[in-house]
Structure formats: C-alpha cells, structure tokens
C-alpha atoms as a PDB file:
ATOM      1  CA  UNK A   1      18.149   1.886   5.929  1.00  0.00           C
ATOM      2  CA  UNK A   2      16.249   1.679   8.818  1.00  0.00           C
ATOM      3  CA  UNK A   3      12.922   0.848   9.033  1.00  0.00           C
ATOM      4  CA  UNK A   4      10.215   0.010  11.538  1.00  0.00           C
ATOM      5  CA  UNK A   5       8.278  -3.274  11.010  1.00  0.00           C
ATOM      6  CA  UNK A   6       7.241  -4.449  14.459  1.00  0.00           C
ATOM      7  CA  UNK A   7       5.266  -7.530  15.111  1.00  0.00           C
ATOM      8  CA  UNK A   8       1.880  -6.149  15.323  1.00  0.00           C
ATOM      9  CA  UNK A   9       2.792  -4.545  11.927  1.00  0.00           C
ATOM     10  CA  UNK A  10       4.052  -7.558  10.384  1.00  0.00           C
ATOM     11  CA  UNK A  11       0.293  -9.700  11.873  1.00  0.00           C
ATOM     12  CA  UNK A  12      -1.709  -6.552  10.453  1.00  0.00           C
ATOM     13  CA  UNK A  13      -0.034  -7.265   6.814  1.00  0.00           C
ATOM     14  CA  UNK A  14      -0.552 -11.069   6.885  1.00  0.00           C
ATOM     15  CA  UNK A  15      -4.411 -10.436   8.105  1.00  0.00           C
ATOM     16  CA  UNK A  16      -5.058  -7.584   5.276  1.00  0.00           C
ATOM     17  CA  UNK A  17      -3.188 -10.221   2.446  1.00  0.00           C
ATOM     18  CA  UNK A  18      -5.567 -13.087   3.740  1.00  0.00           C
ATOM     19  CA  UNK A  19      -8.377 -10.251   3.322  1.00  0.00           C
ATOM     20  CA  UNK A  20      -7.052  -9.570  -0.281  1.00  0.00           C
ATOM     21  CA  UNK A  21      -6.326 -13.112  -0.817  1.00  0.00           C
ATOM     22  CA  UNK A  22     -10.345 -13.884  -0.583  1.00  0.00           C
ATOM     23  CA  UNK A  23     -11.563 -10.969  -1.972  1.00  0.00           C
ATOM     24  CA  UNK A  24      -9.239 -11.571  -5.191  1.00  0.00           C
ATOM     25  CA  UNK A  25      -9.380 -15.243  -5.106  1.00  0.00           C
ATOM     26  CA  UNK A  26      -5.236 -14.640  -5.388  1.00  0.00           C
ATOM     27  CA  UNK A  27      -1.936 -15.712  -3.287  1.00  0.00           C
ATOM     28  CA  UNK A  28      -0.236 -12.676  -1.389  1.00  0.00           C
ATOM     29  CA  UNK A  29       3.360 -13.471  -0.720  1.00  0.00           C
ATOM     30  CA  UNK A  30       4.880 -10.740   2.191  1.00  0.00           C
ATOM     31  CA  UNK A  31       8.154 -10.139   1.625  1.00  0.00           C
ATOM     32  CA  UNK A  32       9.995 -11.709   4.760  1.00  0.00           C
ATOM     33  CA  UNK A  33      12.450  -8.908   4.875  1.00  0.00           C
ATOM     34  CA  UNK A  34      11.998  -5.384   5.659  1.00  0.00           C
ATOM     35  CA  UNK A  35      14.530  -4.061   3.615  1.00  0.00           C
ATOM     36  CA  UNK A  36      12.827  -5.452   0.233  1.00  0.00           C
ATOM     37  CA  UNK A  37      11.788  -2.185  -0.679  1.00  0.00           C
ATOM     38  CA  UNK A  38       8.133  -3.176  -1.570  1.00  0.00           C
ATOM     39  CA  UNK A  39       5.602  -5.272   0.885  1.00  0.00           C
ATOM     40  CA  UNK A  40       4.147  -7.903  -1.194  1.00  0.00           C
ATOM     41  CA  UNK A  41       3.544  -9.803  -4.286  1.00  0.00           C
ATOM     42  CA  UNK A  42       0.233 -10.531  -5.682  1.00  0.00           C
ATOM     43  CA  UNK A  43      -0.074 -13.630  -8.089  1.00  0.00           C
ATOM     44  CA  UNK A  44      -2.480 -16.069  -9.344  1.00  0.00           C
ATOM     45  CA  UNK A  45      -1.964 -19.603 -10.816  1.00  0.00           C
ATOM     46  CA  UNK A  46       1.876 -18.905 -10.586  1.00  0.00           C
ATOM     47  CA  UNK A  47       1.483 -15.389 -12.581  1.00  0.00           C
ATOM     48  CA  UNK A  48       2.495 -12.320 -10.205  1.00  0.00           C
ATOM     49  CA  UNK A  49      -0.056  -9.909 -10.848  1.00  0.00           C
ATOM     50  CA  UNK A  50       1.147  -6.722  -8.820  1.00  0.00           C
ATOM     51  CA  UNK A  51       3.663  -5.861  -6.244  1.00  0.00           C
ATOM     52  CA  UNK A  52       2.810  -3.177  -3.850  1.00  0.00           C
ATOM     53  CA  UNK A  53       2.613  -1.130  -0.601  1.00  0.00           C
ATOM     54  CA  UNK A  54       0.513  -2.339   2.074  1.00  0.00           C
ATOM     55  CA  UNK A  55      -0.541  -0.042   5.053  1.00  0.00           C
ATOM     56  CA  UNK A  56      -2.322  -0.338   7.986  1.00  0.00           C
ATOM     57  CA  UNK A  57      -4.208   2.351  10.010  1.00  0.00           C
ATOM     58  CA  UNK A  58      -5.894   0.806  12.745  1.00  0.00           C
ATOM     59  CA  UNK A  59      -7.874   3.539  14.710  1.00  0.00           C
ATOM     60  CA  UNK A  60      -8.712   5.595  11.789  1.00  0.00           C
ATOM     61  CA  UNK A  61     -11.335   5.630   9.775  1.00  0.00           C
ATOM     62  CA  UNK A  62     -11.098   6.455   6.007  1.00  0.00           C
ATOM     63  CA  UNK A  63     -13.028  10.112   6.943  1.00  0.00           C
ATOM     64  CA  UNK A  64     -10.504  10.798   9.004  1.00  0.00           C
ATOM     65  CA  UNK A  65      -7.909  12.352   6.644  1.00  0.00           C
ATOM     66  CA  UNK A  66      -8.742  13.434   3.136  1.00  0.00           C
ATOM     67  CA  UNK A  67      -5.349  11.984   1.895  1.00  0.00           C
ATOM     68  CA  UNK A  68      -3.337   9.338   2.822  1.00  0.00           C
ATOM     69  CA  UNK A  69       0.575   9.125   2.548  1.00  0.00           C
ATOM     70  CA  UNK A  70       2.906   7.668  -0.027  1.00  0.00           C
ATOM     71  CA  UNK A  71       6.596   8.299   0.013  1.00  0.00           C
ATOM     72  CA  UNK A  72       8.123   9.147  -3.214  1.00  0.00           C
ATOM     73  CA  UNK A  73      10.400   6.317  -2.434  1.00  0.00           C
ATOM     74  CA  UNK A  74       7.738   3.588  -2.461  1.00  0.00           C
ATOM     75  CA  UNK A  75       6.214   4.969  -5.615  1.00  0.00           C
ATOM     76  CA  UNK A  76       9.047   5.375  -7.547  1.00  0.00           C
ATOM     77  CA  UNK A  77       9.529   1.699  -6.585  1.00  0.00           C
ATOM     78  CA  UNK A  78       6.052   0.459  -7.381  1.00  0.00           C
ATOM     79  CA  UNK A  79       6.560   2.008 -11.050  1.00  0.00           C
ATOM     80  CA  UNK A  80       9.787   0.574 -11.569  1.00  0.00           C
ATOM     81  CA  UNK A  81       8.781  -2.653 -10.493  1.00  0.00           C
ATOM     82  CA  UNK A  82       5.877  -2.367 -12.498  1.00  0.00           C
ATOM     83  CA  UNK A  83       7.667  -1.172 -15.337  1.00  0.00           C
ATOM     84  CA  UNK A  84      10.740  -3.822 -14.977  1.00  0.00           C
ATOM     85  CA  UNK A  85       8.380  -7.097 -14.421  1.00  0.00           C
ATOM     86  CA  UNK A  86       5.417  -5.807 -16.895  1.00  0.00           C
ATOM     87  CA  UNK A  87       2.726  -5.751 -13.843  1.00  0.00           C
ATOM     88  CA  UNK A  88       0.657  -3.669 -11.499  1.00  0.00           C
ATOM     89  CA  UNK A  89       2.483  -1.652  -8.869  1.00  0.00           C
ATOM     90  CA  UNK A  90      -0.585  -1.448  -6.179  1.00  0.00           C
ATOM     91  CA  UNK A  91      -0.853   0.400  -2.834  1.00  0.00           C
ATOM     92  CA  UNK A  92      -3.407  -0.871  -0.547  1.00  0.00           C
ATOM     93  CA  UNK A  93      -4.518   0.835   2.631  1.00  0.00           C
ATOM     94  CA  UNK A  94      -6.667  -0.314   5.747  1.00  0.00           C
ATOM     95  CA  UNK A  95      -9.075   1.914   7.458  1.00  0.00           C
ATOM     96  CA  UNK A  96     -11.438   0.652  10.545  1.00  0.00           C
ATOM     97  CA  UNK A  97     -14.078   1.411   7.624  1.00  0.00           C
ATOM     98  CA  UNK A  98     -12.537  -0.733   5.235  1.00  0.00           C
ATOM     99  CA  UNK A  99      -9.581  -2.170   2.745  1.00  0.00           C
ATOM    100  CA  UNK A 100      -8.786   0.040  -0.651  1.00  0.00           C
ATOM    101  CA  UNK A 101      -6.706   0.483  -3.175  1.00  0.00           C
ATOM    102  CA  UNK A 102      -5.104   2.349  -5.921  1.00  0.00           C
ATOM    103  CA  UNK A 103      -2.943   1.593  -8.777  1.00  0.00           C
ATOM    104  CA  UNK A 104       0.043   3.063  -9.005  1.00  0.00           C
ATOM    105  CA  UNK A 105       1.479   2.054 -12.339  1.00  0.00           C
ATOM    106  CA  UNK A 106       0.442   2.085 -14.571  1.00  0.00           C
ATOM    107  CA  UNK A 107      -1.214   5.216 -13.805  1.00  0.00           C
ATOM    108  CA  UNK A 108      -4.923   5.714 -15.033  1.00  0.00           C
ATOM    109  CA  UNK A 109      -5.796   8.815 -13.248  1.00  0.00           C
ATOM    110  CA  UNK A 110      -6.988  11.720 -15.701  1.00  0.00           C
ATOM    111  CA  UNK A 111      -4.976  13.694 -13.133  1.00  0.00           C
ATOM    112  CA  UNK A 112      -1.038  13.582 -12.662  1.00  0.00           C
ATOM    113  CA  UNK A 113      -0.131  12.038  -9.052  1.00  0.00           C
ATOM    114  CA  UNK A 114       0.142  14.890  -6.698  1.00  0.00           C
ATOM    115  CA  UNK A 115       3.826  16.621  -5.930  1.00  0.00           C
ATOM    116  CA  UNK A 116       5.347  15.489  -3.248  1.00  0.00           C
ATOM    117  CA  UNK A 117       5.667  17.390  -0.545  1.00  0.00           C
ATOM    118  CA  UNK A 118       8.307  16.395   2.632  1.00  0.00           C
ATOM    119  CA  UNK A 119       6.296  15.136   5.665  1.00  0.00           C
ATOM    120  CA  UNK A 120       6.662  12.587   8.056  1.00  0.00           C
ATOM    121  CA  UNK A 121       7.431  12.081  12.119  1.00  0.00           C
ATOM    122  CA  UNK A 122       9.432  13.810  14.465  1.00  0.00           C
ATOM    123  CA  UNK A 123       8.673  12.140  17.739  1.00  0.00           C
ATOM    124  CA  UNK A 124      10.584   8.970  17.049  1.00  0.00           C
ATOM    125  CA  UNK A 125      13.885   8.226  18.817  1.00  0.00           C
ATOM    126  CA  UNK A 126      16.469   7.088  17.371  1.00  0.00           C
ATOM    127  CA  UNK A 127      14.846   8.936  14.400  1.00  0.00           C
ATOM    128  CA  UNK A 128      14.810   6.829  11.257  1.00  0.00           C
ATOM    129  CA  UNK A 129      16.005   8.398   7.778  1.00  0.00           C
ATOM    130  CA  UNK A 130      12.577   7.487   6.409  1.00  0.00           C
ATOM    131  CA  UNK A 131      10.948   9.581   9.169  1.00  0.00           C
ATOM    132  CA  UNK A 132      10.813  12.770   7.096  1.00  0.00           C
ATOM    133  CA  UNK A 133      10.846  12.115   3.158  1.00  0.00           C
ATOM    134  CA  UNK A 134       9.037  13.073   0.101  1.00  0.00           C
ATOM    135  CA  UNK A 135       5.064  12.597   0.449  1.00  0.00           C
ATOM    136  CA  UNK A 136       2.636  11.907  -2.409  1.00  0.00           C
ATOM    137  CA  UNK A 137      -0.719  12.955  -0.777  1.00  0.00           C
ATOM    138  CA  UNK A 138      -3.302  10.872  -2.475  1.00  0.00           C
ATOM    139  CA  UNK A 139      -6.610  11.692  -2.050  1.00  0.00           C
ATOM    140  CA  UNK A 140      -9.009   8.841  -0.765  1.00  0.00           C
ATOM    141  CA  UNK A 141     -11.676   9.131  -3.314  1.00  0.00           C
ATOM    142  CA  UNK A 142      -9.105   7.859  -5.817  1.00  0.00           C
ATOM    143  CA  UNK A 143      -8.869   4.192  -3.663  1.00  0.00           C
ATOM    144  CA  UNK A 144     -11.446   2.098  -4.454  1.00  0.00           C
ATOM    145  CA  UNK A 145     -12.901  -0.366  -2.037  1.00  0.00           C
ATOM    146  CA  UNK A 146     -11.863  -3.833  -1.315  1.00  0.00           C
ATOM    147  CA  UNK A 147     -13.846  -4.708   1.660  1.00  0.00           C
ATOM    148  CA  UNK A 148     -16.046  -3.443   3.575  1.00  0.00           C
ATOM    149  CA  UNK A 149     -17.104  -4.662   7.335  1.00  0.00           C
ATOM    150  CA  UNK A 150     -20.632  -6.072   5.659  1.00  0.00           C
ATOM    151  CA  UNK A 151     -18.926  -8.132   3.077  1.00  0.00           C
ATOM    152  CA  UNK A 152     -16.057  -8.197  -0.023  1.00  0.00           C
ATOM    153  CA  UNK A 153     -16.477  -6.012  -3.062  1.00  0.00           C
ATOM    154  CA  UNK A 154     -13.991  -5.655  -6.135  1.00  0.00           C
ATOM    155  CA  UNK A 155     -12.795  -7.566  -8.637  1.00  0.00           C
ATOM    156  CA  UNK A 156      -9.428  -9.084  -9.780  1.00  0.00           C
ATOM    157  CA  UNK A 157      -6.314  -7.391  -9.852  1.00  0.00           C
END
C-alpha cells in the first residue's frame, strides 16, 4: 500500500500528540511506520486508552468544510482495534481554529455514522490506491474540542 507521510506530516503529528499529551495529561506513542494502519496510541500509567487517526489541516479552519473525511478503511480499523484490545478507537483532527475529536468506537452517536461515499484526489502522480476510497463524511459539530488557540479544554480520554 502506498501511502504519503512526508516529513512535515510526520512533525504536524508529533506537535498535535504533544498538544493531546497536555491537554489529557496522557503519553501519545506515533506509530513509526506508515504502513501500521492506525496513527497512534493513547495510554496512561502503562494502560492504552485509544488508538486512532490523527489529521492535520493546516490552512483551514474548522468553518471551512461542514464535514471532514474518514476513509472506511481507517474506521473499520479504529472499530476493530477497539473492539480486539477493549479500548477507544479515536479520530482527532486539527483546524487553524483548533484540535477535536470524535470517538469512533464505540459509537455513541444517536445517529448511525454516515454512508460512505467514494471521494478522494486526482491530481497526485504516481496516484496512490488510497487516493480515491470509501469516505465517511462526518460532520464537525459531532468533534468536540480539544484545544483551542486561548487555552486547553476537555477531559480524559
């Protein structure tokens, strides 16, 4: 599988995890390779907590979009993870307005998680299998705030 995790991506992840990491008063382990699958693992006092999706959108505020994009791949993953290891499968997402996030499993939404629809990038060369692929579009009103640029909010995971 081919994937795209360049160095600015990989310094945006280890920023946002030491964001999390005070925030949460937690440890956020990246997963050195890009072919794990997931991006992190959240733990506390040697208890993972959560594994999860981590994205940045530098550029964009969270008013930009209504929705933001998760591949059916990475939340199939996050459930199964969640599922397998009895924890939290979480997706977190940067905006220049702030850090949220949503649970994915177990799910706690009164409303199923949207059907996915495929989406993705076309510009890319060599195009990347993961370029187009089944998108959940989840709504940003269901990601609640981390962090905001006046301070931290949010409690444990």
């Amino acid at each position: 599988m081919t994937t795209r995790v360049t160095p600015t991506d990989r310094e945006n992840e280890l920023r946002v995890a030491k964001l999390i990491e005070r925030a949460w008063g937690v440890r956020v382990l990246i997963f050195p390779d890009e072919h794990a699958g997931l991006d992190y693992v959240i733990e506390r006092d040697g208890r993972v907590l959560s594994l999860g999706e981590l994205k940045c959108r530098p550029g964009v505020k969270s008013s930009t979009y209504p929705t933001v994009y998760l591949s059916q791949r990475k939340a199939n993953l996050l459930r199964a993870a969640g599922d397998t290891f009895r924890v939290r499968g979480t997706f977190f997402v940067e905006h220049d307005d702030g850090l949220r996030w949503f649970q994915v499993y177990p799910w706690t939404m009164p409303q199923p998680i949207p059907r996915p629809r495929v989406l993705g990038r076309v510009d890319r060369d060599p195009p990347s299998p993961n370029d187009l692929e089944p998108i959940h579009e989840i709504p940003i009103s269901w990601l609640s705030l981390v962090r905001s640029p006046s301070g931290y909010v949010g409690q444990a995971a």
